[in-house]
Protein backbone atom coordinates (compact mmCIF):
# COMPACT_ATOMS: atom_id res chain seq x y z
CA UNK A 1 52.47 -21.78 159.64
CA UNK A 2 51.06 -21.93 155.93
CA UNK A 3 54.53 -20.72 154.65
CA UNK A 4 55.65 -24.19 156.03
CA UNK A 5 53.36 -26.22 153.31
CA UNK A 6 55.58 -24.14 150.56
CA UNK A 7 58.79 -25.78 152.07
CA UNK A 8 59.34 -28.96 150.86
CA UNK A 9 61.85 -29.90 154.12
CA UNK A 10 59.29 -29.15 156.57
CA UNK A 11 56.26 -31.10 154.48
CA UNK A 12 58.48 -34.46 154.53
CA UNK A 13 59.38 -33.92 158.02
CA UNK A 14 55.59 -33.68 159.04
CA UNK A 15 54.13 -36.34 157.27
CA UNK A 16 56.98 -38.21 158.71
CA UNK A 17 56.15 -37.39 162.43
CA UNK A 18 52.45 -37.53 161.79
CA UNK A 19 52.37 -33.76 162.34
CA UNK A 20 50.03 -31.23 160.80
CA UNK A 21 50.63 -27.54 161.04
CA UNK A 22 49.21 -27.30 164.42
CA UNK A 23 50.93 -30.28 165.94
CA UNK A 24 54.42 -28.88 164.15
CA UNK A 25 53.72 -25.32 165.81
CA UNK A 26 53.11 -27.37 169.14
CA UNK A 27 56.26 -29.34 168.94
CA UNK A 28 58.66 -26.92 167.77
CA UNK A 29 57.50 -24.15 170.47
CA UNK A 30 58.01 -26.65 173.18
CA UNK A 31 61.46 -27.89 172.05
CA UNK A 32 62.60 -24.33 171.62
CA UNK A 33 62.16 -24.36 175.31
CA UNK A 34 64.00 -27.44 175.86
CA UNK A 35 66.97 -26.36 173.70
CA UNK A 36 67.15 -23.58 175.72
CA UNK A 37 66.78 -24.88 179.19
CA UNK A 38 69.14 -27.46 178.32
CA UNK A 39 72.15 -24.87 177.53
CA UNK A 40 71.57 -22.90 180.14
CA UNK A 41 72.43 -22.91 183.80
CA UNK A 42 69.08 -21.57 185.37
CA UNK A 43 65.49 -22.24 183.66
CA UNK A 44 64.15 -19.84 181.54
CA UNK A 45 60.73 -18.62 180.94
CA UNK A 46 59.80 -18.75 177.43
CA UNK A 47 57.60 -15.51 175.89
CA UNK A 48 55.50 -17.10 173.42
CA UNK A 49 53.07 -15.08 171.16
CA UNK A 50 48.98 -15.20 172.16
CA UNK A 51 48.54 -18.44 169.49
CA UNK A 52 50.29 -20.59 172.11
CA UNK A 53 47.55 -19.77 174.45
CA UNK A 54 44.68 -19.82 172.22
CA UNK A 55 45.50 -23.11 170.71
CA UNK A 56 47.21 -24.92 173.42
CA UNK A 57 46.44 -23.59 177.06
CA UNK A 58 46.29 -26.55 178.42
CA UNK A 59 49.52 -28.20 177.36
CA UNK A 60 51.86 -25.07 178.16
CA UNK A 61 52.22 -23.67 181.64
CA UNK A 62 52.78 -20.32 183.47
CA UNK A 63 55.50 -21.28 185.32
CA UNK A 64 57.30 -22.07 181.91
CA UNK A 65 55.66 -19.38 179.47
CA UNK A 66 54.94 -15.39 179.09
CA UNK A 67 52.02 -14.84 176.74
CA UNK A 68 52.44 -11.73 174.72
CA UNK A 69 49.44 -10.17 173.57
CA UNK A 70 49.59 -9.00 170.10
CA UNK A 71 46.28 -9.99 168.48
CA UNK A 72 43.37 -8.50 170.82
CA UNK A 73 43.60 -5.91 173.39
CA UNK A 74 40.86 -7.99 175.10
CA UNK A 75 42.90 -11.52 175.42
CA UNK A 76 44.98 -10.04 178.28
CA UNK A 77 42.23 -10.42 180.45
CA UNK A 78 41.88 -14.09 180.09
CA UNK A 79 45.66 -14.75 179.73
CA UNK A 80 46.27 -13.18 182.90
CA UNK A 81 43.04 -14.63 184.79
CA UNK A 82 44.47 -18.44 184.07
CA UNK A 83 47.78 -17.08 185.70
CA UNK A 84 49.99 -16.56 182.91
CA UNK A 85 52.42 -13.40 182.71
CA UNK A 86 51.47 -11.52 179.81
CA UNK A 87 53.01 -8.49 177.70
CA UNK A 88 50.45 -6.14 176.36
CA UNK A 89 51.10 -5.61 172.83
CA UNK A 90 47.85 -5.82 170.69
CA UNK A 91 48.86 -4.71 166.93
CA UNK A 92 45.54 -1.98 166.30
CA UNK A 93 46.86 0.11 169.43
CA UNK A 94 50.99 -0.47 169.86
CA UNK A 95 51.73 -1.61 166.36
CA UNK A 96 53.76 1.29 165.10
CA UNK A 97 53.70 0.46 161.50
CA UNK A 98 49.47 0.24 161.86
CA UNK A 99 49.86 4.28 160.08
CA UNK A 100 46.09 4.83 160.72
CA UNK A 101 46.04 4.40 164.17
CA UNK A 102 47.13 7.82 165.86
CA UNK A 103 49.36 8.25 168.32
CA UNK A 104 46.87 9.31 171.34
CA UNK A 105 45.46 6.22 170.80
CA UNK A 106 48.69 4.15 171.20
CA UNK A 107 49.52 6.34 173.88
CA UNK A 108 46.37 6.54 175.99
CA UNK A 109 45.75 2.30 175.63
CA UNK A 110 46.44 1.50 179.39
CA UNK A 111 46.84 -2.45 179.53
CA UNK A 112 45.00 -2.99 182.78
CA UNK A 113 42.23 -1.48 181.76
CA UNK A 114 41.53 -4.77 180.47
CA UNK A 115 41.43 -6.58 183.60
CA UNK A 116 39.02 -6.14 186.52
CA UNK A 117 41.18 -8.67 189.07
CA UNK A 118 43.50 -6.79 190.70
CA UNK A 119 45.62 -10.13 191.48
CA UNK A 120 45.61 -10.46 188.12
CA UNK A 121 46.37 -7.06 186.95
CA UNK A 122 49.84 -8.10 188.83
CA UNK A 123 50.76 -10.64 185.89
CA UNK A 124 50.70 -7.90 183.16
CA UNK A 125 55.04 -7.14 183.05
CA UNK A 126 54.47 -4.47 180.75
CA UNK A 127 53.94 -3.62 176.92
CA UNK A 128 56.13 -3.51 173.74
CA UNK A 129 55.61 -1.08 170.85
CA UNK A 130 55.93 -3.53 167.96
CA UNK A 131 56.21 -3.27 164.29
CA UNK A 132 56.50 -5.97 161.25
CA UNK A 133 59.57 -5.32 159.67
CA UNK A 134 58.33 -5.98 155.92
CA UNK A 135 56.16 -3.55 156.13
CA UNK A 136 58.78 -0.74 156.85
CA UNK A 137 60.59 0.81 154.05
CA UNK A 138 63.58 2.57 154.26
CA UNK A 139 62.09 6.00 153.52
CA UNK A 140 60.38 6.04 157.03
């Protein structure tokens, strides 16, 4: 959310609402849902990256979001324990632009591992090999 403070738009808009990054991040994640819910003709369940748990578990739900796990292998285990779906995705193992991490390891990094409750293991959907864009040139 820092890129926000360079945009001159979103600044204006926050001090007019009161809102600092956090409370803008809060806001704009839970009217994303809205938007959505509101065009369509059966709910949705919004995937929303691991921040939205970390920084506001107790004002999103998990009959409303999917967490997906991209910052710590180790998260899924809570996410899932406070009954949230999750989607395994933590970027040192299933990032495929991290080029030092070897393929065994991406491949042998078994999501449940992470989670001793087998009720809970039920709430991992699955993983997503992921990769940031910018960091990809075209030669690869």
């Amino acid at each position: 959310t820092a890129c926000w403070d360079q945009t001159p738009e979103i600044v204006a808009w926050q001090q007019e609402n009161g809102y600092n990054d956090t409370d803008a991040l809060l806001y704009f994640n839970k009217r994303a849902l809205e938007i959505v819910n509101e065009k369509l003709s059966t709910k949705r369940k919004a995937i929303q990256w691991d921040e939205m748990f970390s920084m506001f578990q107790s004002e999103i739900s998990p009959q409303e979001t999917t967490i997906q796990v991209w910052h710590n292998a180790t998260l899924v285990s809570k996410i899932v324990n406070s009954g949230f779906n999750a989607i395994f995705s933590p970027h040192k193992e299933w990032y495929i632009n991290y080029i030092n991490t070897e393929w065994q390891t991406m491949y042998m990094t078994e999501p449940a591992v992470y989670v001793t409750n087998a009720n809970s293991e039920k709430l991992i959907l699955g993983g997503e090999g992921c990769a940031w864009g910018e960091s990809i040139d075209g030669s690869e």
